[in-house]
N, C-alpha and C. Protein backbone atom coordinates (compact mmCIF):
# COMPACT_ATOMS: atom_id res chain seq x y z
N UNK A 1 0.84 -1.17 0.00
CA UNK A 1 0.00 0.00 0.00
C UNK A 1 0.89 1.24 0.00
N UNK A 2 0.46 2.06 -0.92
CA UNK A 2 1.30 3.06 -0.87
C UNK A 2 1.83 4.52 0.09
N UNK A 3 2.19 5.06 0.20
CA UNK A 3 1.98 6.01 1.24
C UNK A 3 1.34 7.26 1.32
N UNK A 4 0.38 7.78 1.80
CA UNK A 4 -0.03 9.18 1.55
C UNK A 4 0.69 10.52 1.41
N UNK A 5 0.86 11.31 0.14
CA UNK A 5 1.60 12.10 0.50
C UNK A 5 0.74 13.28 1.18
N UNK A 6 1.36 14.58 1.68
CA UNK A 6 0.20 15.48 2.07
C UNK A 6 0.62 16.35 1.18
N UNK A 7 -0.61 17.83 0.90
CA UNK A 7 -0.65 17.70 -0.33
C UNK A 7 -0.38 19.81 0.17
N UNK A 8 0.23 20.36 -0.38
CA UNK A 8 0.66 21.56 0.53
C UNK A 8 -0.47 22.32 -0.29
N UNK A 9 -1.16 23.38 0.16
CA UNK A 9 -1.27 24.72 -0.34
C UNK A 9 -0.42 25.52 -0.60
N UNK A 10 -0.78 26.34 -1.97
CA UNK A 10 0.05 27.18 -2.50
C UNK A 10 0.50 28.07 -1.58
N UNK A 11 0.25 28.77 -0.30
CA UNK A 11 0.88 29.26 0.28
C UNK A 11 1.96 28.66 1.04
N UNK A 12 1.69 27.66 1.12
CA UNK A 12 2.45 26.75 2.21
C UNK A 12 3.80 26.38 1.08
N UNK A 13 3.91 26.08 -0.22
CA UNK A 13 4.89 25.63 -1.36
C UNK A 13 5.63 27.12 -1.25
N UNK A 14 5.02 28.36 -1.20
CA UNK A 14 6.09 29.53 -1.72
C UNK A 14 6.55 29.47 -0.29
N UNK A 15 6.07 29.19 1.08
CA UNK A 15 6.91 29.50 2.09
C UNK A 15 8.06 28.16 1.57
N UNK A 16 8.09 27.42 1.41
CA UNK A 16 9.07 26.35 1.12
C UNK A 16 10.19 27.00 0.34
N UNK A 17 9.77 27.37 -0.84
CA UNK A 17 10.76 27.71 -1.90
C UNK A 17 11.36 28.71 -1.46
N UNK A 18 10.92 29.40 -0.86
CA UNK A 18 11.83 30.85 0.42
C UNK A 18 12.55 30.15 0.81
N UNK A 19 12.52 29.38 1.70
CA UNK A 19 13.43 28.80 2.69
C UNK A 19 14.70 28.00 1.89
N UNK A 20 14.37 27.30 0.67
CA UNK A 20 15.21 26.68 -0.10
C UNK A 20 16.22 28.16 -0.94
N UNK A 21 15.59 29.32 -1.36
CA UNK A 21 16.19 30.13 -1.58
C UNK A 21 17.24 30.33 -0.93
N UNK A 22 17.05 30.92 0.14
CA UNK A 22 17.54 31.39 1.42
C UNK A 22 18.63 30.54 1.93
N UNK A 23 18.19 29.19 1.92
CA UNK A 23 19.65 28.46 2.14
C UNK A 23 20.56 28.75 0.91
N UNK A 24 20.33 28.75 -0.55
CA UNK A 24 21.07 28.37 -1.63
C UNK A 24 21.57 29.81 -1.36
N UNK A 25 21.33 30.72 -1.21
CA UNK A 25 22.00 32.24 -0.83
C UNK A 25 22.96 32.24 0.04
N UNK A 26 22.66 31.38 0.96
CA UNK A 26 23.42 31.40 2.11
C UNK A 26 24.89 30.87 1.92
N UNK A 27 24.28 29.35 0.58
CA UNK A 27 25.64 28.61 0.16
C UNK A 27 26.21 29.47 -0.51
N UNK A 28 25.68 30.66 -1.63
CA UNK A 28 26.61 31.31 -2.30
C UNK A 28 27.48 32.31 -1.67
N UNK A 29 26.81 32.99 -0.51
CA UNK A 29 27.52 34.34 -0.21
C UNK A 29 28.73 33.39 0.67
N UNK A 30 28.59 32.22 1.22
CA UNK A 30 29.96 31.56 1.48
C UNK A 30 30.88 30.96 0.35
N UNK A 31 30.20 31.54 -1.12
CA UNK A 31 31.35 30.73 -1.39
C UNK A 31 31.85 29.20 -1.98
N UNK A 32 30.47 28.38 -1.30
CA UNK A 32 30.88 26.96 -1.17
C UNK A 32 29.69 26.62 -2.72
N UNK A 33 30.26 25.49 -3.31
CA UNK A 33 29.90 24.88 -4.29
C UNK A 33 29.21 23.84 -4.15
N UNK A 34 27.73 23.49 -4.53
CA UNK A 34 26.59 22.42 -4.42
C UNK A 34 27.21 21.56 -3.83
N UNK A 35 28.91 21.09 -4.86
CA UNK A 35 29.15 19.78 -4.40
C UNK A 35 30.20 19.69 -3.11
N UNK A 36 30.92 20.72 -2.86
CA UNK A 36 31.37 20.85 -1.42
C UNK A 36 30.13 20.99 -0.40
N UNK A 37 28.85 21.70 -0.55
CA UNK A 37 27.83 21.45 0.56
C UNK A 37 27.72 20.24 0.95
N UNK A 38 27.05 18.93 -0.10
CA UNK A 38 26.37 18.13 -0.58
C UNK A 38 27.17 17.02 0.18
N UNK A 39 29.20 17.16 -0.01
CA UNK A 39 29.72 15.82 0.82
C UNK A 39 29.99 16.68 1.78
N UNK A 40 29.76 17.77 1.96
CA UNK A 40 29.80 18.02 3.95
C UNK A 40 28.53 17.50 4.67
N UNK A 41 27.34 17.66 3.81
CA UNK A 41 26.18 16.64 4.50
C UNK A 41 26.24 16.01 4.58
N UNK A 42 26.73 15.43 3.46
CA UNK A 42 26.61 13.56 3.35
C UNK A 42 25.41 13.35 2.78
N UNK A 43 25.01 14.35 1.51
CA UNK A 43 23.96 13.91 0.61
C UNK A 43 24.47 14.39 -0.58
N UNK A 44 23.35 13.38 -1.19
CA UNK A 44 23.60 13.53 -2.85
C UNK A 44 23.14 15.39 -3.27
N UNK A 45 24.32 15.73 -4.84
CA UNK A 45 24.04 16.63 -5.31
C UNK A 45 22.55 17.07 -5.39
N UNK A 46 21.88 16.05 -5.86
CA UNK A 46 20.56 16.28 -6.48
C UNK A 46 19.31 17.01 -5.03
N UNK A 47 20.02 16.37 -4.05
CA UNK A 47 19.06 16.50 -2.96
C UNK A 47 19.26 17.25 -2.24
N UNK A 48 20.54 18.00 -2.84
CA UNK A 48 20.76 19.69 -2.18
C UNK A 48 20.12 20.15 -3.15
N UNK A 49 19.98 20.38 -4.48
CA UNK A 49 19.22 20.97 -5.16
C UNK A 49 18.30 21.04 -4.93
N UNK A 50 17.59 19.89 -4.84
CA UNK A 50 15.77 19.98 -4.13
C UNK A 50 15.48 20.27 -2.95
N UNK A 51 16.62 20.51 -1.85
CA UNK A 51 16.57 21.44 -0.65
C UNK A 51 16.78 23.24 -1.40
N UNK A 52 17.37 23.18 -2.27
CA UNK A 52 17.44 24.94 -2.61
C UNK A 52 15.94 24.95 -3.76
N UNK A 53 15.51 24.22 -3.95
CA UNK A 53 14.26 24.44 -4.93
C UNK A 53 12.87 24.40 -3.90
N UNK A 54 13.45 23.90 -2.46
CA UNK A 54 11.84 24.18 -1.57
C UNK A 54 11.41 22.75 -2.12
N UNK A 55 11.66 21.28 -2.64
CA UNK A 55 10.57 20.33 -2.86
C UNK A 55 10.22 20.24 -1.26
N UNK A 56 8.80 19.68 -1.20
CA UNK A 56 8.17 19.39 -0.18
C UNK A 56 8.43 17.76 0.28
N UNK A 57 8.97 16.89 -0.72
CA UNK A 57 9.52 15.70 0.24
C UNK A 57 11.06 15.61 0.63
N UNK A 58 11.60 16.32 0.81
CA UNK A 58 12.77 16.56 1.47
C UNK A 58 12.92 16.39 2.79
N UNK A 59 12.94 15.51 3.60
CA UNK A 59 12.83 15.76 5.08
C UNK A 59 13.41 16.81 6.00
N UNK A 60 13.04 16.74 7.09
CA UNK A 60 13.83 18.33 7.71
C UNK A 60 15.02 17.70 8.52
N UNK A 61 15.34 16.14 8.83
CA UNK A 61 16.65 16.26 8.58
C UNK A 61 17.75 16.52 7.84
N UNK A 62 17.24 16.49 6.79
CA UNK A 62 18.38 17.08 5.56
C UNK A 62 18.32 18.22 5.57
N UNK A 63 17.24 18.79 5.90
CA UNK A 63 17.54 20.62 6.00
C UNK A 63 18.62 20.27 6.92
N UNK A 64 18.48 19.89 8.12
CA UNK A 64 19.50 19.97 9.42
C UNK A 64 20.71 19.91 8.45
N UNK A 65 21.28 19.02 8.35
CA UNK A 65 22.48 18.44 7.96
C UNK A 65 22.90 19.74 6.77
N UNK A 66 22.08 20.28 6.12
CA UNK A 66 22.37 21.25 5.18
C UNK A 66 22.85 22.46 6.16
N UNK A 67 21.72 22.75 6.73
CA UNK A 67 22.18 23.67 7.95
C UNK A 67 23.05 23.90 8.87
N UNK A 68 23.27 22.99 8.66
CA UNK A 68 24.74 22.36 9.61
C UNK A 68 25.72 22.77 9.20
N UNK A 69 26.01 22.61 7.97
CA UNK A 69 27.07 22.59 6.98
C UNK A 69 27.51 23.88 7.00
N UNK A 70 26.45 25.06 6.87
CA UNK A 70 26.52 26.42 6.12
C UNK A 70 26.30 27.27 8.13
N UNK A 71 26.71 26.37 9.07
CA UNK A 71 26.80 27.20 10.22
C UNK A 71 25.58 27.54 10.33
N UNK A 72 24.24 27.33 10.24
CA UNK A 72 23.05 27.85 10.51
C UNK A 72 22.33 26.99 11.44
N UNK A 73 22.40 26.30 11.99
CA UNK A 73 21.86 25.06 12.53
C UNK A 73 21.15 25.53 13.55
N UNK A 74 21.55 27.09 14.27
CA UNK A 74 20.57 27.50 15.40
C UNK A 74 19.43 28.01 15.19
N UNK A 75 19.30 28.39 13.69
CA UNK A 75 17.72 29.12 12.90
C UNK A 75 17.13 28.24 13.46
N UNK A 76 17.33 26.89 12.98
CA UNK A 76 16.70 26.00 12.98
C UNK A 76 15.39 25.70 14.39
N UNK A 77 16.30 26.48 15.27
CA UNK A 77 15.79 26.71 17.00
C UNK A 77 14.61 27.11 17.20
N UNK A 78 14.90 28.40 16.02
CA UNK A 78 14.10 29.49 16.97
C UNK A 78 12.66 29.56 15.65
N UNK A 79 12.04 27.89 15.17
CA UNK A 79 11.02 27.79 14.57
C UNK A 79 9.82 27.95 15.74
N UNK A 80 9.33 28.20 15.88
CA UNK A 80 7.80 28.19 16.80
C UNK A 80 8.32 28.99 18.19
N UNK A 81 9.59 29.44 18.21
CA UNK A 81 9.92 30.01 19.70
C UNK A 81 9.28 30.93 20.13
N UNK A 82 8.80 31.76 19.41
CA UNK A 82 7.89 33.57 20.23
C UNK A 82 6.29 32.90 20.13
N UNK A 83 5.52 31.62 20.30
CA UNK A 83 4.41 31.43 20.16
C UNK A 83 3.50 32.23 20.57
N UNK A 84 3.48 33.29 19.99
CA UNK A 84 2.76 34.75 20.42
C UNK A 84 0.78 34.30 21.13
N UNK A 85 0.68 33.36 19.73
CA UNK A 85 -1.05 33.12 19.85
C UNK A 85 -0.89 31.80 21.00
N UNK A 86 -0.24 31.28 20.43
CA UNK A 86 -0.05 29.89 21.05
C UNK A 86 -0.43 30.32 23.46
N UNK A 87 0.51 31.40 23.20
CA UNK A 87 0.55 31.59 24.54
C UNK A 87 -0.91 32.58 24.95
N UNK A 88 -1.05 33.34 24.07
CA UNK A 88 -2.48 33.92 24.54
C UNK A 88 -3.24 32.87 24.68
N UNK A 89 -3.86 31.83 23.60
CA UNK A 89 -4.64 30.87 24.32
C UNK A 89 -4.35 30.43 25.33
N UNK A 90 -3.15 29.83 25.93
CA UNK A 90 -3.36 28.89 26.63
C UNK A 90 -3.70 30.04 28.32
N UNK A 91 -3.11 31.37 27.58
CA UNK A 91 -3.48 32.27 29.34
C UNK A 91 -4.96 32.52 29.25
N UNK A 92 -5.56 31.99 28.49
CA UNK A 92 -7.18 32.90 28.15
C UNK A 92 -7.59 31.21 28.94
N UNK A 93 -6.92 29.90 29.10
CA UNK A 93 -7.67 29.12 29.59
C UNK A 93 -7.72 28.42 30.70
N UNK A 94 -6.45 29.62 31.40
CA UNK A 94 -6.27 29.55 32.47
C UNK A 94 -7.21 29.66 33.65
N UNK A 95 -7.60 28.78 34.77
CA UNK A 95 -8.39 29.57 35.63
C UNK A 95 -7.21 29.74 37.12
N UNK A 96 -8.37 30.87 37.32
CA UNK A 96 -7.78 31.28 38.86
C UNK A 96 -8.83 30.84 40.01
N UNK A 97 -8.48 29.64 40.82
CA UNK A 97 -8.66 29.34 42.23
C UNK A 97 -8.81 30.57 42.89
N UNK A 98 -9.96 30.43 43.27
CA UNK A 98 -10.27 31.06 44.63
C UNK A 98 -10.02 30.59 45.91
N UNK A 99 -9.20 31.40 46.76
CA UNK A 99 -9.16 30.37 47.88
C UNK A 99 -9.61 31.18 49.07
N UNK A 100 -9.78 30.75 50.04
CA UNK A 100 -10.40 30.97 51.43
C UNK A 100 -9.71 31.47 51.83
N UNK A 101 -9.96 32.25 53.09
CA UNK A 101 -9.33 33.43 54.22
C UNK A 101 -8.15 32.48 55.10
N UNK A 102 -6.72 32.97 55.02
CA UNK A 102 -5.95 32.12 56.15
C UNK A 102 -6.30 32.09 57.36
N UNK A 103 -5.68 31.23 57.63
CA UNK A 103 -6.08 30.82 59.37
C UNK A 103 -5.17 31.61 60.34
N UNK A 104 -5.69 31.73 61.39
CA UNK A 104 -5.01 32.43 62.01
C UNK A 104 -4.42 31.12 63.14
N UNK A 105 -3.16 31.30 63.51
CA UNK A 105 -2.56 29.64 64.65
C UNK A 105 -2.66 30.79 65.75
């Protein structure tokens, strides 16, 4: 049986191809050549290419390992870090305990 792929929205493909940009920029302003990236990962030419073209089955370990390569590996960190909404919900579902008058000993 085969496997499902998931299937991106067009917004979701141009954020991809940014990010594949953005690395392949990153390889040029260093300098380094597809195929010096490619055996510092330890991946094939082709699949640095399809990391700088944004394909969507590329796993995000190979971003890592790409990232790695080109000194970027801490971007990688700070994906979901300022969860701006994330944190308003969860304070909007917060409750506050009421508690009773202390005791006096």
């Amino acid at each position: 049986m085969k496997a499902k792929r998931a299937k991106l929205f067009p917004k979701e493909r141009r954020i991809l191809e940014q990010v594949g940009e953005n690395i392949k920029l990153a390889r040029l302003r260093r300098k380094l050549t597809m195929e010096q990236v490619s055996k510092r990962a330890n991946i094939g030419r082709s699949t640095l290419w399809h990391v700088e073209k944004g394909s969507e089955h590329i796993s995000i370990g190979i971003f890592l390992q790409v990232l790695s390569v080109l000194g970027l590996v801490n971007d990688l960190k700070n994906i979901a870090k300022d969860d701006i909404l994330g944190r308003k919900l969860q304070d909007a579902n917060l409750t506050i305990r009421k508690r009773g008058p202390k005791r006096s000993k």
